[in-house]
C-alpha atoms as a PDB file:
ATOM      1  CA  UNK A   1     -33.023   9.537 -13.958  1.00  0.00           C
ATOM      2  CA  UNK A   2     -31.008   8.816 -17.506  1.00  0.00           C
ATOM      3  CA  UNK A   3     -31.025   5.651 -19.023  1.00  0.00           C
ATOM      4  CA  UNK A   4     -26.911   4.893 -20.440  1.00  0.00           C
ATOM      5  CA  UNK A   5     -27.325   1.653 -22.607  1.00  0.00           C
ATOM      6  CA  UNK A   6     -24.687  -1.206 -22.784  1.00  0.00           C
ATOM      7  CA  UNK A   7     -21.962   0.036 -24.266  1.00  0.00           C
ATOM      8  CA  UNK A   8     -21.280   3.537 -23.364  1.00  0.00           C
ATOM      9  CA  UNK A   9     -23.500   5.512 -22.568  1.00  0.00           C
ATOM     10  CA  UNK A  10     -24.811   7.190 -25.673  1.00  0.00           C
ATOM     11  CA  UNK A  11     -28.572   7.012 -26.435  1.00  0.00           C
ATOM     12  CA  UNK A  12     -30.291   4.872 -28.223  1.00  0.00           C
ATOM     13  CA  UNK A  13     -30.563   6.839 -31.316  1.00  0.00           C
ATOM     14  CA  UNK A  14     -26.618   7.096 -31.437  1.00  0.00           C
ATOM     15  CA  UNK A  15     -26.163   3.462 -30.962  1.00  0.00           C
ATOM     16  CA  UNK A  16     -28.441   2.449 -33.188  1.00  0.00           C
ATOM     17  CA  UNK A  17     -26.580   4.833 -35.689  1.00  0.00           C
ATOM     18  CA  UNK A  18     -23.626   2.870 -34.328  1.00  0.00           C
ATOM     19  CA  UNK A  19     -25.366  -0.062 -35.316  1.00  0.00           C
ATOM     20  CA  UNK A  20     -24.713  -1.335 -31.115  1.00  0.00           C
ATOM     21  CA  UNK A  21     -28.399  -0.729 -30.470  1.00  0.00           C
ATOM     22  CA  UNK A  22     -29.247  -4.263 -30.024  1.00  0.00           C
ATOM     23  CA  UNK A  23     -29.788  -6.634 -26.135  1.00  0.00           C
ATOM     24  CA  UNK A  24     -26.722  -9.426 -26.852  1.00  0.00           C
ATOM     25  CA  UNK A  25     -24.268  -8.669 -24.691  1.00  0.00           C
ATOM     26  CA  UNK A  26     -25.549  -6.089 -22.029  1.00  0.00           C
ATOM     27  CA  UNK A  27     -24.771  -6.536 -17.668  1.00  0.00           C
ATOM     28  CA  UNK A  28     -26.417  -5.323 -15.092  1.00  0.00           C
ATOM     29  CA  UNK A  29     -23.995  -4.538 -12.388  1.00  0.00           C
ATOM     30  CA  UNK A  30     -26.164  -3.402  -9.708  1.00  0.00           C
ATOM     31  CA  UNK A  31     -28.971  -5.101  -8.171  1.00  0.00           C
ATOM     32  CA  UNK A  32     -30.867  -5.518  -4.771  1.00  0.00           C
ATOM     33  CA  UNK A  33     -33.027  -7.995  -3.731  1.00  0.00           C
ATOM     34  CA  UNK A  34     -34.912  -9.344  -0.370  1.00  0.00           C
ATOM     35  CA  UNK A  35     -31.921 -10.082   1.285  1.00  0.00           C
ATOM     36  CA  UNK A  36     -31.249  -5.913   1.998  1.00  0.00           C
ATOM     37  CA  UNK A  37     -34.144  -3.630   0.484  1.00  0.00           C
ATOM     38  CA  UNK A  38     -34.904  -5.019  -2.710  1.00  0.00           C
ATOM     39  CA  UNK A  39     -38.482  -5.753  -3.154  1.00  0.00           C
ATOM     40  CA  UNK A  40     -38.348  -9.082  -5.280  1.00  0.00           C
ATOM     41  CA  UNK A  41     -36.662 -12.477  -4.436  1.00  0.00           C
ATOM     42  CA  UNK A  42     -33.074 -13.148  -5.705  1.00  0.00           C
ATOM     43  CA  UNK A  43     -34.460 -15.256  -8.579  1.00  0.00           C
ATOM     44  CA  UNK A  44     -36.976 -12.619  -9.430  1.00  0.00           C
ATOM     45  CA  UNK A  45     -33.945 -10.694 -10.117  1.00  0.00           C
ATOM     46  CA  UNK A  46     -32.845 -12.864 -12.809  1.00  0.00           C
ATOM     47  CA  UNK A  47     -36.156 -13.890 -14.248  1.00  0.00           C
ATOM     48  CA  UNK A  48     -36.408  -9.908 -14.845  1.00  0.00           C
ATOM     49  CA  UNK A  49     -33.027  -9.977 -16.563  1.00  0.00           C
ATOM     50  CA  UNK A  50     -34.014 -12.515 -18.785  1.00  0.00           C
ATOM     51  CA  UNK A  51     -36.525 -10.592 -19.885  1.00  0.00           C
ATOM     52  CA  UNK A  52     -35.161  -7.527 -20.187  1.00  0.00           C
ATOM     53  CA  UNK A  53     -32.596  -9.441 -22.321  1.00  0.00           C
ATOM     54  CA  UNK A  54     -29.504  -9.103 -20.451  1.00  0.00           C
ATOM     55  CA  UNK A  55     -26.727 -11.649 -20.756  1.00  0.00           C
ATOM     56  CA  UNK A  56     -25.173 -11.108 -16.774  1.00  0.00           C
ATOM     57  CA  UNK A  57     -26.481  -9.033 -13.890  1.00  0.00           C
ATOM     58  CA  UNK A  58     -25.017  -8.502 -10.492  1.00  0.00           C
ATOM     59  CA  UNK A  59     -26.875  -9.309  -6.702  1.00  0.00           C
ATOM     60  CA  UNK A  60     -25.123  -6.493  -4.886  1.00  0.00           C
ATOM     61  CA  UNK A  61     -26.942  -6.768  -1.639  1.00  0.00           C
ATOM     62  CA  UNK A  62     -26.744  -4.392   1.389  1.00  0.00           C
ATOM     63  CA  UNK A  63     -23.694  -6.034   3.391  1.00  0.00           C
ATOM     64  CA  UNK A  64     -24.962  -9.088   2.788  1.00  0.00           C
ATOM     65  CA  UNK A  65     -24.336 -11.807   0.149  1.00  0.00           C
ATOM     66  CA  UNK A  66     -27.295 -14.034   1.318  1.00  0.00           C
ATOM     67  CA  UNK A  67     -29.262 -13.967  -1.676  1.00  0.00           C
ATOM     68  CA  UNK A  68     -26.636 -14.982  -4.358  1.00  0.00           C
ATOM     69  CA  UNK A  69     -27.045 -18.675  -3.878  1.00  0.00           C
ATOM     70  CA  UNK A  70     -30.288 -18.244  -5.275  1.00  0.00           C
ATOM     71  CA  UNK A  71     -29.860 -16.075  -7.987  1.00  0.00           C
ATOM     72  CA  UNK A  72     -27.248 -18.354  -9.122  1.00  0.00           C
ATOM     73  CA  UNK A  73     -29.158 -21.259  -9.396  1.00  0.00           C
ATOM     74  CA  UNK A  74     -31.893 -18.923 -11.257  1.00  0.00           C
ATOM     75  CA  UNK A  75     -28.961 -18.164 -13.567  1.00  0.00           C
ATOM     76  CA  UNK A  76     -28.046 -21.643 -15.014  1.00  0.00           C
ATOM     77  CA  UNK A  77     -32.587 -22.188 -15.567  1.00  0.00           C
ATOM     78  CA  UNK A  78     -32.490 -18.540 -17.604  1.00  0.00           C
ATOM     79  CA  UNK A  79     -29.457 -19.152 -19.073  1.00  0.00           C
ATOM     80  CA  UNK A  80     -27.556 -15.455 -17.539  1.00  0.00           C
ATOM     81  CA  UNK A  81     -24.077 -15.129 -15.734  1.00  0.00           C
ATOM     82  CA  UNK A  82     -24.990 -13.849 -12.137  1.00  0.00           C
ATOM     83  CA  UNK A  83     -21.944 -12.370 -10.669  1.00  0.00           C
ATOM     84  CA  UNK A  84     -21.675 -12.525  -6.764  1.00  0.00           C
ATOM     85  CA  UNK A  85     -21.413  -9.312  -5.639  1.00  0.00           C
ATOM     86  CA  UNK A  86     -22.167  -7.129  -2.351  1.00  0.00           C
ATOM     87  CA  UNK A  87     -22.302  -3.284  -1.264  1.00  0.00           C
ATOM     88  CA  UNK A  88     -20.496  -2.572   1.476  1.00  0.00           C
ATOM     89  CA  UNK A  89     -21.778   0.837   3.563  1.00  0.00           C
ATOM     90  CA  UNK A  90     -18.473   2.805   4.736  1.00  0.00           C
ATOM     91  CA  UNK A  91     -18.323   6.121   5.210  1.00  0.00           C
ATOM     92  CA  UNK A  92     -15.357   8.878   5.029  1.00  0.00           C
ATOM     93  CA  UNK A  93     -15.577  13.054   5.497  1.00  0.00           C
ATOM     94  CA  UNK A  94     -18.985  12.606   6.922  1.00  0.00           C
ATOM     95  CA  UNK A  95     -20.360  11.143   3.897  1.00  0.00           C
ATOM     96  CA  UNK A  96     -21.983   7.373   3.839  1.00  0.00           C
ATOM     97  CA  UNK A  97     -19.985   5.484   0.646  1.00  0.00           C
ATOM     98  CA  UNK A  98     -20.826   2.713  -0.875  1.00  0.00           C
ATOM     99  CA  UNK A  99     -18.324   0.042  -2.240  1.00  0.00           C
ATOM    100  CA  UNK A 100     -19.314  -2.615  -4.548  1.00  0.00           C
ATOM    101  CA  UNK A 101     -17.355  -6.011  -4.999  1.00  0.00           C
ATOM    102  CA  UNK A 102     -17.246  -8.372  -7.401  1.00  0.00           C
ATOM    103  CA  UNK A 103     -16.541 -11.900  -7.724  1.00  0.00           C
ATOM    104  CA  UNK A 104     -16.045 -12.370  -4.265  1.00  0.00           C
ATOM    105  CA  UNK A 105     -15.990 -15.668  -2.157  1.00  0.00           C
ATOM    106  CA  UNK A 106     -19.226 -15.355  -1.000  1.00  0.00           C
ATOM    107  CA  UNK A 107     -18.317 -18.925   1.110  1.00  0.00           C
ATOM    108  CA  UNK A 108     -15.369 -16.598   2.991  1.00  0.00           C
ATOM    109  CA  UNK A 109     -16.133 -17.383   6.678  1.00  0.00           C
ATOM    110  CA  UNK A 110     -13.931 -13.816   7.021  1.00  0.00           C
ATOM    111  CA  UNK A 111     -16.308 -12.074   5.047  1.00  0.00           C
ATOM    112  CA  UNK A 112     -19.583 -13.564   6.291  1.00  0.00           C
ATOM    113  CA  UNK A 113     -18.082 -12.805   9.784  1.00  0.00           C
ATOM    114  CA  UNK A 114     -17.686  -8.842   8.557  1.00  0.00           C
ATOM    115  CA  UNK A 115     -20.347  -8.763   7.133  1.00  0.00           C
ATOM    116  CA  UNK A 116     -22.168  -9.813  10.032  1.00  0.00           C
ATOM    117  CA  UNK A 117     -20.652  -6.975  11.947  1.00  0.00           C
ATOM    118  CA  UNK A 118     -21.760  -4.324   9.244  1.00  0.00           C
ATOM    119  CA  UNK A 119     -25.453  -5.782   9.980  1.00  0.00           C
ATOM    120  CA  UNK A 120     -25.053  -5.435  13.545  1.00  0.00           C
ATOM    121  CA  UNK A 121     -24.066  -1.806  13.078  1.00  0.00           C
ATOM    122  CA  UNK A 122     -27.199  -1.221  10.933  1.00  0.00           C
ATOM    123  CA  UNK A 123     -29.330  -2.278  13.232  1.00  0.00           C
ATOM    124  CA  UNK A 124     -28.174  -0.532  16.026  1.00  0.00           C
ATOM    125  CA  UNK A 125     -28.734   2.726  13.310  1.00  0.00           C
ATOM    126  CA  UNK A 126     -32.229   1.237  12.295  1.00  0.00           C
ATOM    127  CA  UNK A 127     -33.015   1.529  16.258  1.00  0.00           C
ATOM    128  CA  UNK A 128     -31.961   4.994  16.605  1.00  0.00           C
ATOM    129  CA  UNK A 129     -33.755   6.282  13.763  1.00  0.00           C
ATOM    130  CA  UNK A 130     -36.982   4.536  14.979  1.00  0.00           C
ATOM    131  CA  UNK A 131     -36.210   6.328  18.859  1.00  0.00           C
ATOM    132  CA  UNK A 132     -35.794   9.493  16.538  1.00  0.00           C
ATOM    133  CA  UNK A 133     -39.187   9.177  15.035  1.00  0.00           C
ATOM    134  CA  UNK A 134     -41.222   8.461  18.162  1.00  0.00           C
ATOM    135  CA  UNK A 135     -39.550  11.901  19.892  1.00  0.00           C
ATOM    136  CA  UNK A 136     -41.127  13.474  16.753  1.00  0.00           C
ATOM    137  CA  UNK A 137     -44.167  11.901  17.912  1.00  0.00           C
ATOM    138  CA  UNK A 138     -44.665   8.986  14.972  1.00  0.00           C
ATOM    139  CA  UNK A 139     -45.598   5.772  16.671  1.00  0.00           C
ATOM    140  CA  UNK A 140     -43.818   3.534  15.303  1.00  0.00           C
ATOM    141  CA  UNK A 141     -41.264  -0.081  16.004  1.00  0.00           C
ATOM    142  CA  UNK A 142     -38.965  -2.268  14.581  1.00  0.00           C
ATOM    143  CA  UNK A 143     -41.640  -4.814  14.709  1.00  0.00           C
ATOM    144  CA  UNK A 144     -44.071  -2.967  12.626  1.00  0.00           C
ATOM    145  CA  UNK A 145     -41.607  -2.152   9.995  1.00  0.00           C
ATOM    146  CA  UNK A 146     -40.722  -6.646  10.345  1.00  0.00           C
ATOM    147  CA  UNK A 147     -43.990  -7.089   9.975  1.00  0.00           C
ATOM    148  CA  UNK A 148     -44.852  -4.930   6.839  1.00  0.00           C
ATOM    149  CA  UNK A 149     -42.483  -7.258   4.807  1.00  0.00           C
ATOM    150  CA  UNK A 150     -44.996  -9.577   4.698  1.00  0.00           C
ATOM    151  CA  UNK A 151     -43.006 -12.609   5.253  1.00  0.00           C
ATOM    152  CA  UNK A 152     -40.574 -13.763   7.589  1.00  0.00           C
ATOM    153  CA  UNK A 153     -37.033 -11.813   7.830  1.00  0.00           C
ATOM    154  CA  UNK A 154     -33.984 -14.419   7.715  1.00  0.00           C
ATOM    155  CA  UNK A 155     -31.098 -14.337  10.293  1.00  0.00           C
ATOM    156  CA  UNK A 156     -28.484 -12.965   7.664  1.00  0.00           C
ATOM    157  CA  UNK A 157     -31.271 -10.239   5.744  1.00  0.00           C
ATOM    158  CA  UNK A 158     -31.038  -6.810   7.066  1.00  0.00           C
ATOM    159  CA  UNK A 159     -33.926  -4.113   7.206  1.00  0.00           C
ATOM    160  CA  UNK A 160     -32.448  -0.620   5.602  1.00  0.00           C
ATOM    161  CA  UNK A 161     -34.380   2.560   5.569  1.00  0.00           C
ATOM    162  CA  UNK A 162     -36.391   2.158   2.584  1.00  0.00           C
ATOM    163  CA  UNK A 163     -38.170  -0.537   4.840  1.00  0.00           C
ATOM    164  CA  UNK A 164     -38.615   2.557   7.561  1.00  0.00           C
ATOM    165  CA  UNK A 165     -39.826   4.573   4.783  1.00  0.00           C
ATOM    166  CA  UNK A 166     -42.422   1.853   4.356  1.00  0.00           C
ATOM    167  CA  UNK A 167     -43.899   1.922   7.149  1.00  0.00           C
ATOM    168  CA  UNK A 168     -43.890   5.991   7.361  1.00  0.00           C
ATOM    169  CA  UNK A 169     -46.048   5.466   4.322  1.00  0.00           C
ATOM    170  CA  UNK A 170     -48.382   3.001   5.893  1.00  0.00           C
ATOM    171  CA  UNK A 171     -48.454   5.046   9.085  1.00  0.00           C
ATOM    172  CA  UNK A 172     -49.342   7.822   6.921  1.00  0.00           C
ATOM    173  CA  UNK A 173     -46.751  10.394   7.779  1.00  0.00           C
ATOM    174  CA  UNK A 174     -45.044  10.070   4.788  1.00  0.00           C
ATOM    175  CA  UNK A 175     -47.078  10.298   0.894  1.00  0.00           C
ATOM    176  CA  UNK A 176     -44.449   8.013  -0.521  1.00  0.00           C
ATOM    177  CA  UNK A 177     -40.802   6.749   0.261  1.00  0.00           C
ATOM    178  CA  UNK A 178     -39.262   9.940  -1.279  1.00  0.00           C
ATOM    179  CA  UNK A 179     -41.292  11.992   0.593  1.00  0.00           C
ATOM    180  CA  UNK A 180     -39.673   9.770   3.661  1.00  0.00           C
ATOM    181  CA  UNK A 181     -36.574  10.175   3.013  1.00  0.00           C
ATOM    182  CA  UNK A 182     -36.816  14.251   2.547  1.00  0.00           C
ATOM    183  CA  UNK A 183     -38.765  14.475   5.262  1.00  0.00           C
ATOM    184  CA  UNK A 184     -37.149  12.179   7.840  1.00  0.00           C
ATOM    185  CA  UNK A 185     -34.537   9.421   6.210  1.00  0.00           C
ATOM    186  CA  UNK A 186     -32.241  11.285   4.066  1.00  0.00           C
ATOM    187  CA  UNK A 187     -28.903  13.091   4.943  1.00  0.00           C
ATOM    188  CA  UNK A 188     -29.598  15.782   7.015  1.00  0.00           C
ATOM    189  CA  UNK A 189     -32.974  15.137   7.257  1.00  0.00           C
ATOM    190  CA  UNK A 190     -34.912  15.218  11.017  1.00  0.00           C
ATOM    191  CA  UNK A 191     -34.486  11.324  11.538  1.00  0.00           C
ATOM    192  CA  UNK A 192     -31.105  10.799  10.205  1.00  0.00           C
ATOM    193  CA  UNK A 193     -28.797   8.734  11.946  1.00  0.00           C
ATOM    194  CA  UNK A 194     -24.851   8.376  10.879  1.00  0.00           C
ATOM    195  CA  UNK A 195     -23.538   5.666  12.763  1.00  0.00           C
ATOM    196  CA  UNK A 196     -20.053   4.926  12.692  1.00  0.00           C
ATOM    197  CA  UNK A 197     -18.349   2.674  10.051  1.00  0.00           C
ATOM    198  CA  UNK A 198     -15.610   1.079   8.479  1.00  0.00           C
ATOM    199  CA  UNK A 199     -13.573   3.215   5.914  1.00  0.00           C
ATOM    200  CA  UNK A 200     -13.770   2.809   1.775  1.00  0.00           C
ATOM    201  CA  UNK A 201     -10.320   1.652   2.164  1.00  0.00           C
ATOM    202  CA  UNK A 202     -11.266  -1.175   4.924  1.00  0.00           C
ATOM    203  CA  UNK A 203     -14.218  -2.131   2.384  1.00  0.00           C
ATOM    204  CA  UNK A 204     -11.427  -2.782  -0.713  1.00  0.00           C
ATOM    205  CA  UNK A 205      -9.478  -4.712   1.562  1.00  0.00           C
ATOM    206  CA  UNK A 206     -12.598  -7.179   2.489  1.00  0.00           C
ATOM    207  CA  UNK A 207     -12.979  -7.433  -1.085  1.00  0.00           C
ATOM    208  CA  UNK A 208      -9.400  -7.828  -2.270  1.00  0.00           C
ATOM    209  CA  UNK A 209      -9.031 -10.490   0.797  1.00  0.00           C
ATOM    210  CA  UNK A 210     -12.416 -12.204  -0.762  1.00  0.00           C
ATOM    211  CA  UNK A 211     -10.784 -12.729  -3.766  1.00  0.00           C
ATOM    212  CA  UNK A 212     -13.226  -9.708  -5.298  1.00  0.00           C
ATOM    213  CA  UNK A 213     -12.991  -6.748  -7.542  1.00  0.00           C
ATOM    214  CA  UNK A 214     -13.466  -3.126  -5.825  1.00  0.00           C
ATOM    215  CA  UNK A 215     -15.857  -0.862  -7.692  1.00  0.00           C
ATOM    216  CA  UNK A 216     -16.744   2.629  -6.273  1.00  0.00           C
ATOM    217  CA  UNK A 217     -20.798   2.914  -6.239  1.00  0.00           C
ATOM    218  CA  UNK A 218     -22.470   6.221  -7.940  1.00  0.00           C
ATOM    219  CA  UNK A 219     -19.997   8.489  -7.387  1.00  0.00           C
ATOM    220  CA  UNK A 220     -22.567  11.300  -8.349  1.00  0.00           C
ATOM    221  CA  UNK A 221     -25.050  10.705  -5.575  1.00  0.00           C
ATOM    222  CA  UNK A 222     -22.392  11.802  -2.728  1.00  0.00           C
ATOM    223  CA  UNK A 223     -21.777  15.594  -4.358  1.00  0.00           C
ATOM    224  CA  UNK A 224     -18.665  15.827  -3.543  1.00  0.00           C
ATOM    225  CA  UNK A 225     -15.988  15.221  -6.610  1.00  0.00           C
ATOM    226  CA  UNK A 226     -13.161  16.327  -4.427  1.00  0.00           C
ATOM    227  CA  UNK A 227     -14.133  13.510  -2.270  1.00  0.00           C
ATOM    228  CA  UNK A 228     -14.408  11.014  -5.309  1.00  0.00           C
ATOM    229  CA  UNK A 229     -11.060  12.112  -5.836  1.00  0.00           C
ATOM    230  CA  UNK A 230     -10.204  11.300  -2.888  1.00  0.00           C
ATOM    231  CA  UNK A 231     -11.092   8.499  -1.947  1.00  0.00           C
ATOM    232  CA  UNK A 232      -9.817   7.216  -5.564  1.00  0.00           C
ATOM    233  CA  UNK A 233      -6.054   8.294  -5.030  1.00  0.00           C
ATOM    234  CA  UNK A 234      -6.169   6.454  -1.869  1.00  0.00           C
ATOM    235  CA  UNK A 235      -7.866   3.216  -1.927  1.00  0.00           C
ATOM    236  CA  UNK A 236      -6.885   0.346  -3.588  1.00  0.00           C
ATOM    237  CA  UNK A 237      -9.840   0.455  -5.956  1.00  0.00           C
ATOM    238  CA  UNK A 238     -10.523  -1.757  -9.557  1.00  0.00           C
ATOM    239  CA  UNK A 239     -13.047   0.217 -10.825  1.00  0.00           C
ATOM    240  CA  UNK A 240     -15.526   3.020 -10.401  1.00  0.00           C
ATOM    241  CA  UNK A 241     -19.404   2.995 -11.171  1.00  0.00           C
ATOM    242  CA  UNK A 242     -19.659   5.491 -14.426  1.00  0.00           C
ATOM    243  CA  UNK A 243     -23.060   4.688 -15.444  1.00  0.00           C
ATOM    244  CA  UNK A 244     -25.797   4.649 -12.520  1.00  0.00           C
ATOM    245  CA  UNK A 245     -29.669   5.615 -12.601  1.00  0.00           C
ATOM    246  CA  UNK A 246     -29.111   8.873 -10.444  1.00  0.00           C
ATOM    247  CA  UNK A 247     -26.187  10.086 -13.217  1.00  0.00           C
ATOM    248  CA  UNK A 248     -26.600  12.336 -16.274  1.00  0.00           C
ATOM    249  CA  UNK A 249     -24.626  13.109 -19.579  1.00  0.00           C
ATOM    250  CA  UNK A 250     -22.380  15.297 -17.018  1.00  0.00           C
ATOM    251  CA  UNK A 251     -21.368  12.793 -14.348  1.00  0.00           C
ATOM    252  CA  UNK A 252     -21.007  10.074 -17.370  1.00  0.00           C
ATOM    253  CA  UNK A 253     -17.792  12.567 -18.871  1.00  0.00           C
ATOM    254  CA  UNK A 254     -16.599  13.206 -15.431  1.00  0.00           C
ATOM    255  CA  UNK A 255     -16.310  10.269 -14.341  1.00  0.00           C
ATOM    256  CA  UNK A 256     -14.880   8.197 -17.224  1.00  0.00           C
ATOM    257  CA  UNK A 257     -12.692  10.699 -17.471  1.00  0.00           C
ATOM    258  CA  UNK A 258     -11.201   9.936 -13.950  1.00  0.00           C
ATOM    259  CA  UNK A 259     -11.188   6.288 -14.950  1.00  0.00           C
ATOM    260  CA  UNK A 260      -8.894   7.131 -17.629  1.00  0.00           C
ATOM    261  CA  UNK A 261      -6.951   9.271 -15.227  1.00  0.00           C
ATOM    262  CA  UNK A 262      -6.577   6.308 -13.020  1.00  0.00           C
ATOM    263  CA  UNK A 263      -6.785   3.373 -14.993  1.00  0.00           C
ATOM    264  CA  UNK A 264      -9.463   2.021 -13.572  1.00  0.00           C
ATOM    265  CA  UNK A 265     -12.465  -0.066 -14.920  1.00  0.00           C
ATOM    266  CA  UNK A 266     -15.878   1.234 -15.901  1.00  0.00           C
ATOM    267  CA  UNK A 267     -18.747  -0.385 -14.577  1.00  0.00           C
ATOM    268  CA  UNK A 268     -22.332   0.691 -14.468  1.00  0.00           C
ATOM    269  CA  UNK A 269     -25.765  -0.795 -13.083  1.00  0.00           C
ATOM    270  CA  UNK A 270     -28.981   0.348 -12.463  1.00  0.00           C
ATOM    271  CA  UNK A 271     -29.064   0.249  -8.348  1.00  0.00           C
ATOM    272  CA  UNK A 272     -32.299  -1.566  -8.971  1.00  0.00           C
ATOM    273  CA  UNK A 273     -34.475  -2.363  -5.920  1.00  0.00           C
ATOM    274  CA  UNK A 274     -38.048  -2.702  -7.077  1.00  0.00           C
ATOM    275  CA  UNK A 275     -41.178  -0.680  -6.619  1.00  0.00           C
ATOM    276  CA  UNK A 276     -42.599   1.150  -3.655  1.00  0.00           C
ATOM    277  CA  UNK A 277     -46.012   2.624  -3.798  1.00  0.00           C
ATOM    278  CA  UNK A 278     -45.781   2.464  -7.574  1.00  0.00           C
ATOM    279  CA  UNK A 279     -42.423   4.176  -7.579  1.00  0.00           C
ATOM    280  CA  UNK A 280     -39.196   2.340  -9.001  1.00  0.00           C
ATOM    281  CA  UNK A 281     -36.141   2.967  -6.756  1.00  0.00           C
ATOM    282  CA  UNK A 282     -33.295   4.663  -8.866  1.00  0.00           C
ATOM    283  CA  UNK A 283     -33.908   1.985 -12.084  1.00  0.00           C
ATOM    284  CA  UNK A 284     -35.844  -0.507 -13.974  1.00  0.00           C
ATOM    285  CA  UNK A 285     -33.406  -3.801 -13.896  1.00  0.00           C
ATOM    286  CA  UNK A 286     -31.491  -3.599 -17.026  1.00  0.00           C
ATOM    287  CA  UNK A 287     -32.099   0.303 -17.669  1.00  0.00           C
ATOM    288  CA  UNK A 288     -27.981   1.192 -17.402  1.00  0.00           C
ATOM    289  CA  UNK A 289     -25.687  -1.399 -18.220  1.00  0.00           C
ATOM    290  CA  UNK A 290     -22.294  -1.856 -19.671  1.00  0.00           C
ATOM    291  CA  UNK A 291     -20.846  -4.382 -21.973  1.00  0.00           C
ATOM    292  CA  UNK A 292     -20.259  -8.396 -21.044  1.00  0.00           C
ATOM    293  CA  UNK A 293     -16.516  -6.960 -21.582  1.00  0.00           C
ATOM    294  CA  UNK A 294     -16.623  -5.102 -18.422  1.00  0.00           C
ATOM    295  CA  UNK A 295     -16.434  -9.018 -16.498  1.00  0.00           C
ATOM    296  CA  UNK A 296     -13.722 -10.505 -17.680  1.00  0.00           C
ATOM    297  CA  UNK A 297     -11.874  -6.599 -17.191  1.00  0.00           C
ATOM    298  CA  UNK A 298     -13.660  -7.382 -13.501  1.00  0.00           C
ATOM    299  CA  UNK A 299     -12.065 -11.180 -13.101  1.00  0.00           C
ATOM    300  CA  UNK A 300      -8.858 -10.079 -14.137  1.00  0.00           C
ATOM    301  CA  UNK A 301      -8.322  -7.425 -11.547  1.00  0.00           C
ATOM    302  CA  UNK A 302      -9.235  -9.887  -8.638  1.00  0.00           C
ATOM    303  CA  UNK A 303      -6.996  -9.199  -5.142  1.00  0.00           C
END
């Protein structure tokens, strides 16, 4: 995993050269919590920004914008801009793609009513994995995966497969949740489950109709740049994710440089979603961000 700082990606010994090496000024754009398969509570998000001495982070949730009421309430105790944001799960050429948006109307009774819908669709996945795993002779339930959350699962939370990797782990068929994921979660691996979903276009129209900025998520992570390509000439997007945990020195130039190609805005975040077994899930909070310049480029391209 790299670690881009604020302002564009250089390390730390070439912004501090720079003289740019310092916290003021830095955003987390990407950030789970609770509400989809973060580990910590929305204002556990924010408390961890505030010390990592960020100035704004995003609560990009799983389809789900449940937990950004929260966080912005923790916002205005710590004293950080929380952006409302979501990740909506799409998927085009047989590849699952994320879409992140921005500044959306998380009040929308249109989006909460799509977003419902996404849920419904994961769970119906979530179920067919879990039939998947029992033919391979694991003995294991939705219930049990519930119940290893330790608390109670709200009506508009959703379980995602880091929570079935979990439980693997528990049931001991898995030594940790990337062990899971190659074994049974992943693409391609002996659990997988594609269901069907909306397109990456669909998901910038949600966004644009939610009065939110589009943002393609890690473009790297899919392995396909003719794809990125893609799906850039023909959605209506606002801005793509350059800087991610899961992206080196060579996705950071191939990717802005398709920004500049397309004039869209460069965001970055580090997909943070907590620990499991010890193991931090793509990034620390705070360990890839961009400049506070990057929202008000973000506001200004709102549908």
């Amino acid at each position: 995993m790299t670690d881009p700082t604020s302002h564009s990606g250089h390390s730390e010994a070439e912004l501090a050269t720079a003289g740019l090496a310092d916290t003021a000024g830095r955003c987390d754009l990407h950030t789970h919590t609770q509400a989809s398969d973060g580990m910590q509570p929305p204002a556990e998000n924010v408390r961890l920004g505030y010390e990592a001495g960020l100035a704004a982070l995003a609560i990009t949730d799983h389809d789900t914008v449940s937990g950004v009421a929260e966080a912005l309430e923790a916002g205005k105790r710590y004293g950080i801009t929380v952006v409302p944001g979501v990740e909506i799960s799409t998927r085009q050429s047989g590849k699952e793609i994320h879409v992140l948006g921005y500044y959306i109307d998380i009040e929308q009774e249109l989006l909460l009513s799509r977003l419902e819908e996404q849920r419904g669709i994961r769970l119906g996945r979530n179920e067919a994995i879990l039939e998947k795993l029992r033919g391979l002779g694991i003995a294991i339930t939705l219930e049990q995966v519930v119940s290893g959350l330790g608390r109670e699962l709200k009506p508009d939370e959703s379980i995602g497969r880091p929570h079935i990797a979990d439980e693997l782990v528990r049931l001991g068929a898995a030594v940790d949740m990337r062990d899971a994921f190659d074994k049974y979660l992943g693409e391609g691996a002996a659990a997988y489950v594609s269901p069907p979903r909306i397109t990456p276009e669909t998901a910038c129209q949600w966004i644009r109709e939610a009065g939110g900025a589009a943002v393609l998520a890690h473009p790297g992570i899919y392995g396909d740049d003719a794809l990125v390509r893609r799906i850039v000439e023909e959605c209506d997007l606002d801005g793509i994710e350059v800087y991610h945990s899961d992206h080196g020195p060579a996705e950071h130039e191939r990717y802005l440089a398709l920004a500049e190609e397309f004039g869209l805005r460069v965001t970055g975040g580090s997909d943070f979603h907590g620990a499991r077994q010890g193991v931090v899930f793509h990034g620390d909070l705070g360990s890839v961000s961009v400049p506070a310049a990057v929202l008000e480029q973000l506001k200004a391209a709102r549908g």
